[in-house]
N, C-alpha and C. Protein backbone atom coordinates (compact mmCIF):
# COMPACT_ATOMS: atom_id res chain seq x y z
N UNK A 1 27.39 -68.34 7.67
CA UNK A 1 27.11 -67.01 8.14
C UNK A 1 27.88 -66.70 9.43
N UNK A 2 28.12 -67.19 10.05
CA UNK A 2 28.53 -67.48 11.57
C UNK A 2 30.13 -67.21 11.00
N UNK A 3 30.87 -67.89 10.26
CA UNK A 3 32.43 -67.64 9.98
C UNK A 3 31.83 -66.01 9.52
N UNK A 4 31.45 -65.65 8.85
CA UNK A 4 31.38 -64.00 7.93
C UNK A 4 31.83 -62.95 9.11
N UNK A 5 30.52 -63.72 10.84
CA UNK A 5 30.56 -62.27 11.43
C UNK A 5 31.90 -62.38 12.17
N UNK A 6 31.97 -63.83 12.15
CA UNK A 6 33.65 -63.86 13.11
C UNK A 6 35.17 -62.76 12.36
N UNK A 7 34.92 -63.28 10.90
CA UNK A 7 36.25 -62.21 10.39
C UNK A 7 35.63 -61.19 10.31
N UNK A 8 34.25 -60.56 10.44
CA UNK A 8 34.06 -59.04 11.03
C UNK A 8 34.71 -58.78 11.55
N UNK A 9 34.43 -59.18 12.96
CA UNK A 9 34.26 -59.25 14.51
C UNK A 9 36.08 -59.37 14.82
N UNK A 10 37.05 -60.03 13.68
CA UNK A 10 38.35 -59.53 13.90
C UNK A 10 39.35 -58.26 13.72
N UNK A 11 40.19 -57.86 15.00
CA UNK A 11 40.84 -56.99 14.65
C UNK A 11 42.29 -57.99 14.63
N UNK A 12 43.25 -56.74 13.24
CA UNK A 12 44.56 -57.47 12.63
C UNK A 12 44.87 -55.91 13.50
N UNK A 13 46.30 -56.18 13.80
CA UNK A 13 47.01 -55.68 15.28
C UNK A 13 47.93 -55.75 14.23
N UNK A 14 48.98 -54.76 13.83
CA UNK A 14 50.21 -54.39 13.25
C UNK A 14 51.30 -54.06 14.30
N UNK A 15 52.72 -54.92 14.44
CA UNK A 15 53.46 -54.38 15.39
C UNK A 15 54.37 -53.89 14.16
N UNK A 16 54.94 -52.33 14.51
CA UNK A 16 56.26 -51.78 13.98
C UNK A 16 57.52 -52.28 14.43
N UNK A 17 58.26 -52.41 13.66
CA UNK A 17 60.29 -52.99 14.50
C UNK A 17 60.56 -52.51 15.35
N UNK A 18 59.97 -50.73 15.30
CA UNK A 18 60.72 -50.13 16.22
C UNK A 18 60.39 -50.28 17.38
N UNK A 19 58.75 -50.28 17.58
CA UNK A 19 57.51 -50.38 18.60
C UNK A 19 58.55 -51.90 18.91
N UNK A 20 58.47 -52.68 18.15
CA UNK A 20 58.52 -54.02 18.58
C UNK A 20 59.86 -54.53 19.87
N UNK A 21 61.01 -54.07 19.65
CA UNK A 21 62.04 -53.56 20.24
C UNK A 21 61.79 -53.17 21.83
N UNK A 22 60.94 -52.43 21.91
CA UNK A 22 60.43 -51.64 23.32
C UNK A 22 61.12 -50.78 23.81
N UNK A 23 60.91 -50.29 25.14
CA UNK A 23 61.11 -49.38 25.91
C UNK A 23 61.49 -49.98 27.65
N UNK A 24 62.64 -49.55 27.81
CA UNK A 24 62.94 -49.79 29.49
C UNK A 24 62.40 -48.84 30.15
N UNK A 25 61.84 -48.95 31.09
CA UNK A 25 61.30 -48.26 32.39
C UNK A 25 61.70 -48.63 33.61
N UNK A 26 61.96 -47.95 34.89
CA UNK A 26 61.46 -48.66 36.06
C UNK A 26 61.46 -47.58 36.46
N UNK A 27 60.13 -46.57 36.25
CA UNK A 27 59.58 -45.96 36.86
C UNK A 27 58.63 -45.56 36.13
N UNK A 28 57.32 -45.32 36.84
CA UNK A 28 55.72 -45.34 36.11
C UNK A 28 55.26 -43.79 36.50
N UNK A 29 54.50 -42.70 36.12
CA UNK A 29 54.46 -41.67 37.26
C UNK A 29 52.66 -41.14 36.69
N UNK A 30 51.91 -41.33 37.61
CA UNK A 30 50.53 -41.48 36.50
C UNK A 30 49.74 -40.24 37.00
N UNK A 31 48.98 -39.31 36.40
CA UNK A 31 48.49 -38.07 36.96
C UNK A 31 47.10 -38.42 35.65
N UNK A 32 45.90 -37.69 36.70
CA UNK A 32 45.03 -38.14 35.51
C UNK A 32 43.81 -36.86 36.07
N UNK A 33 42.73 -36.48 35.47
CA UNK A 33 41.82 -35.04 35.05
C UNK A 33 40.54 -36.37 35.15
N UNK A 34 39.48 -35.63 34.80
CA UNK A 34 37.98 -36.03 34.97
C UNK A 34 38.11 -36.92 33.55
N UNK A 35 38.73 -36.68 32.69
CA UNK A 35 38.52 -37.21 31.27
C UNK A 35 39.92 -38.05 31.00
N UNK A 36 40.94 -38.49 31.36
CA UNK A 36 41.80 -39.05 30.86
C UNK A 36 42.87 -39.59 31.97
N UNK A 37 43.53 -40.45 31.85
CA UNK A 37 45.14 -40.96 32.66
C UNK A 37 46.26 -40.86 32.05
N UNK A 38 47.29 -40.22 31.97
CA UNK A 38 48.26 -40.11 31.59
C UNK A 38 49.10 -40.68 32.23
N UNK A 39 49.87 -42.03 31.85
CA UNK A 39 50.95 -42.16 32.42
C UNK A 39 52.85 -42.01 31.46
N UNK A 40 53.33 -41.82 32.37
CA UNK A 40 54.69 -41.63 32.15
C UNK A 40 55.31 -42.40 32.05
N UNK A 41 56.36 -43.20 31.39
CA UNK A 41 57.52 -43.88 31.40
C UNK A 41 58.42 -43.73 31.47
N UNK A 42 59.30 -43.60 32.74
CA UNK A 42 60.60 -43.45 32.99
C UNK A 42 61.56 -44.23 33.29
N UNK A 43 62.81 -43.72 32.42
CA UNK A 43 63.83 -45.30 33.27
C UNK A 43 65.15 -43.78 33.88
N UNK A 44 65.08 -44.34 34.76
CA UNK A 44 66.20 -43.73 35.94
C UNK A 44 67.12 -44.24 36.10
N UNK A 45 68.24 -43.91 36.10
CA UNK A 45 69.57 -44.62 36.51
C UNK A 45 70.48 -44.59 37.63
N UNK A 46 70.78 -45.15 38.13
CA UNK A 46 71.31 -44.88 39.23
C UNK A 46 72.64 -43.54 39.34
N UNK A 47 72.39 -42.65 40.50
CA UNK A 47 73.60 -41.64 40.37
C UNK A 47 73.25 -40.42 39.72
N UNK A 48 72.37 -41.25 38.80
CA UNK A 48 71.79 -39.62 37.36
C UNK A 48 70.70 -38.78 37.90
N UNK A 49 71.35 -37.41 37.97
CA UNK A 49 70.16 -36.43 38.95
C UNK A 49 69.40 -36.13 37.74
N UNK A 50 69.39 -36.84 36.61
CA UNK A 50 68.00 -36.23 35.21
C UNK A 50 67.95 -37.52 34.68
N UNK A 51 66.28 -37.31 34.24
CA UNK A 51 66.03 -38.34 33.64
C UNK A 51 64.46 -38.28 32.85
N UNK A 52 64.70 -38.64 31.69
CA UNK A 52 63.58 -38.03 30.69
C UNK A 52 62.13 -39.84 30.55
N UNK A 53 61.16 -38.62 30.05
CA UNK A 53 60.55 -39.48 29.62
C UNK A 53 60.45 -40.40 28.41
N UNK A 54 60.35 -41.35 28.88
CA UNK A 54 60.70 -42.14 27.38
C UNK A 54 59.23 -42.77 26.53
N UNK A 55 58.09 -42.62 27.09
CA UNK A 55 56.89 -42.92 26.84
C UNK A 55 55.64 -42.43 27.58
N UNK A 56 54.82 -41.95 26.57
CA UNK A 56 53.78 -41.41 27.34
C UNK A 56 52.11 -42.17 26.67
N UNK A 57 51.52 -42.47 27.39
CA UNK A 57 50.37 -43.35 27.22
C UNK A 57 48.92 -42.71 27.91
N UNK A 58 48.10 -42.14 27.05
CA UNK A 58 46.75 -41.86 27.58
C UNK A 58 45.85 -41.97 27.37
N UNK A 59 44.98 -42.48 28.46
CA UNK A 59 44.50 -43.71 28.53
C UNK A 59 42.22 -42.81 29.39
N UNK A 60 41.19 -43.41 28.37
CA UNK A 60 40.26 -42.68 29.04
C UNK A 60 40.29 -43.80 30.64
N UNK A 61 39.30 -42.85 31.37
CA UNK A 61 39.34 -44.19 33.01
C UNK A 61 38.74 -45.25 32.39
N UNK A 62 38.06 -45.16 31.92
CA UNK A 62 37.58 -46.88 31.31
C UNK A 62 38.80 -47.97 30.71
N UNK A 63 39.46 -47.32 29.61
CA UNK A 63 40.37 -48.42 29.77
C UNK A 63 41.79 -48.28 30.41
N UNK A 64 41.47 -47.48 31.40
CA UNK A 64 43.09 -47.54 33.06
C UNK A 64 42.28 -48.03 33.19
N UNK A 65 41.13 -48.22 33.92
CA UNK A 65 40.80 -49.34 34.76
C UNK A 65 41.02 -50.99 34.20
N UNK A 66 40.32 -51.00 32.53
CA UNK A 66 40.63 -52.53 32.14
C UNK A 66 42.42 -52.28 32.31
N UNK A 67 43.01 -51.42 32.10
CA UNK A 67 44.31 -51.97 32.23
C UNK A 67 44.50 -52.49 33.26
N UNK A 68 44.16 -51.86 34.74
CA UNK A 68 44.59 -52.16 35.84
C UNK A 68 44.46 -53.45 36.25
N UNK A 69 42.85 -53.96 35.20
CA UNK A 69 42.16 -55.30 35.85
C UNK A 69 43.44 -56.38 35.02
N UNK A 70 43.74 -56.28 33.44
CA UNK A 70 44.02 -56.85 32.76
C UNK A 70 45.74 -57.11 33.45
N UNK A 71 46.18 -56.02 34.32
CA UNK A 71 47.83 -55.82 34.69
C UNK A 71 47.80 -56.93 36.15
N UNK A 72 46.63 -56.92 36.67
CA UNK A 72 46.42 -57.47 38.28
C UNK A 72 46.01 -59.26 37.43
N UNK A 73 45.66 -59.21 36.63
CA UNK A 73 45.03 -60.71 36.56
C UNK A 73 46.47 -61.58 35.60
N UNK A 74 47.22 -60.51 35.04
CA UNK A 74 48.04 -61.40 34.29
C UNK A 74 49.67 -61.86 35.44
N UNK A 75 49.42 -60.66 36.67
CA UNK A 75 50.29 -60.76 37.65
C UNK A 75 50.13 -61.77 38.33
N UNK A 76 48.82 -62.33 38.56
CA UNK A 76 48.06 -63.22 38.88
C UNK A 76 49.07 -64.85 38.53
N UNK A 77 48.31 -64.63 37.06
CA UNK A 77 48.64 -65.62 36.44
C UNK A 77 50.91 -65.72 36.78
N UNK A 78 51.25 -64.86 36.49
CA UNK A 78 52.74 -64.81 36.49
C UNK A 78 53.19 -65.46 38.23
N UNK A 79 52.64 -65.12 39.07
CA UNK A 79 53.31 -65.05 40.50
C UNK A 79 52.61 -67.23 40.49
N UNK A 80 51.52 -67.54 40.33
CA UNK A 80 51.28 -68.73 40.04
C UNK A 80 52.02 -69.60 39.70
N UNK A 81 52.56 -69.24 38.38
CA UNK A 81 53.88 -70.31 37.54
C UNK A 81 54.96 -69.99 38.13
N UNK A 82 55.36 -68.63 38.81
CA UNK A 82 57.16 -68.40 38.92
C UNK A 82 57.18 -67.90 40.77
N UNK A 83 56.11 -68.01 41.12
CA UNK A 83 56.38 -67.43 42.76
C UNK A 83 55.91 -65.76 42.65
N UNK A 84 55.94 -65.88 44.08
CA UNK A 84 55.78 -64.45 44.54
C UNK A 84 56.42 -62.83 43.91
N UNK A 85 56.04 -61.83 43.54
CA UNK A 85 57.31 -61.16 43.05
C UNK A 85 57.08 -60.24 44.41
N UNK A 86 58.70 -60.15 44.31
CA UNK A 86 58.97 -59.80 45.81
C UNK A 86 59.30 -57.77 45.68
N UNK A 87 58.42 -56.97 46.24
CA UNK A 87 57.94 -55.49 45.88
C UNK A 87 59.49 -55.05 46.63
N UNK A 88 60.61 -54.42 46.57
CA UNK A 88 62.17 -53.68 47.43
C UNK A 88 61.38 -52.89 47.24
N UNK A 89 61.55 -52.63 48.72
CA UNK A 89 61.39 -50.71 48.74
C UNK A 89 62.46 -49.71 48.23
N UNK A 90 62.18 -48.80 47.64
CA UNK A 90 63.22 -47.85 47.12
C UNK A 90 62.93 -47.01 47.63
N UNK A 91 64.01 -46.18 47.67
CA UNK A 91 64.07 -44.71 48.12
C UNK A 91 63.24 -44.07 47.20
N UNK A 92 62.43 -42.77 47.74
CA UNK A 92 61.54 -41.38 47.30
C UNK A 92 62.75 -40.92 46.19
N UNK A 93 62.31 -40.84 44.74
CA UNK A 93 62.64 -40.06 43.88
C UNK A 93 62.06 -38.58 43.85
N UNK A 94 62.74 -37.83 44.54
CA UNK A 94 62.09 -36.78 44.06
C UNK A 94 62.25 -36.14 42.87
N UNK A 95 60.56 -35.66 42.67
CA UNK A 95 60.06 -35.33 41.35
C UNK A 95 59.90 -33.66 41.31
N UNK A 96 60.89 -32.94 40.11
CA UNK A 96 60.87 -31.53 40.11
C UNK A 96 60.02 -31.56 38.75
N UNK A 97 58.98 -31.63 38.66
CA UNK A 97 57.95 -31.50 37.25
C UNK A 97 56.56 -31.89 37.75
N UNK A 98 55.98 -30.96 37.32
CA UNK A 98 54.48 -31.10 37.42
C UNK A 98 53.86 -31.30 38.49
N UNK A 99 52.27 -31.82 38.87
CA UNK A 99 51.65 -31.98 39.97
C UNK A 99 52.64 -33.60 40.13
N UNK A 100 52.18 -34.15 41.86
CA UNK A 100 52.74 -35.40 42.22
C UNK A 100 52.01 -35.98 41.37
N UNK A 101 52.68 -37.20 41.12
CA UNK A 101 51.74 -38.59 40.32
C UNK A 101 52.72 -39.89 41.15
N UNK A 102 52.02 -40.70 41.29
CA UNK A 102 52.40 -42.16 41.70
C UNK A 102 52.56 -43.18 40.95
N UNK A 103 53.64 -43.89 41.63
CA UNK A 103 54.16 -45.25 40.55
C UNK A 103 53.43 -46.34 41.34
């Protein structure tokens, strides 16, 4: 009985090729309402005065927050095995779209 509720109790997770492949970013831009977080995925290039979004993810505050916990504990784990990751300051991108949001 105990195996039955376990393959309940499993979820099967499908990755697509394309999904699988991914997305470059290095820039995050997150704006969020009483009911949801939206964040942005942007990759910027150096020199290039435009630059589009390449992913958008929204998220209720319940799970931004497990993300946040799940993003801080696996950083955790990463800076442990490989060292410190060391934060460069970059220059202010300024942003001509929408309200401010932070990376």
């Amino acid at each position: 009985m105990a195996e039955d509720t376990k393959k309940e109790n499993q979820l099967n997770i499908e990755l697509d090729e394309s999904i699988a492949e991914g997305t470059y970013a290095n820039l995050a831009i997150i704006n969020h309402s009483v009911s949801e977080f939206v964040v942005d995925f942007v990759n910027v290039m150096p020199g290039t005065p435009k630059a589009k979004v390449k992913s958008r993810i929204i998220l209720t505050p319940q799970h931004a927050k497990r993300l946040a916990k799940a993003l801080a504990e696996n950083i955790g784990r990463f800076e442990k095995a490989h060292g410190e990751i060391k934060d460069y300051e970059q220059p202010p991108i300024p942003m001509s779209f929408g309200p401010a949001g932070q990376a």
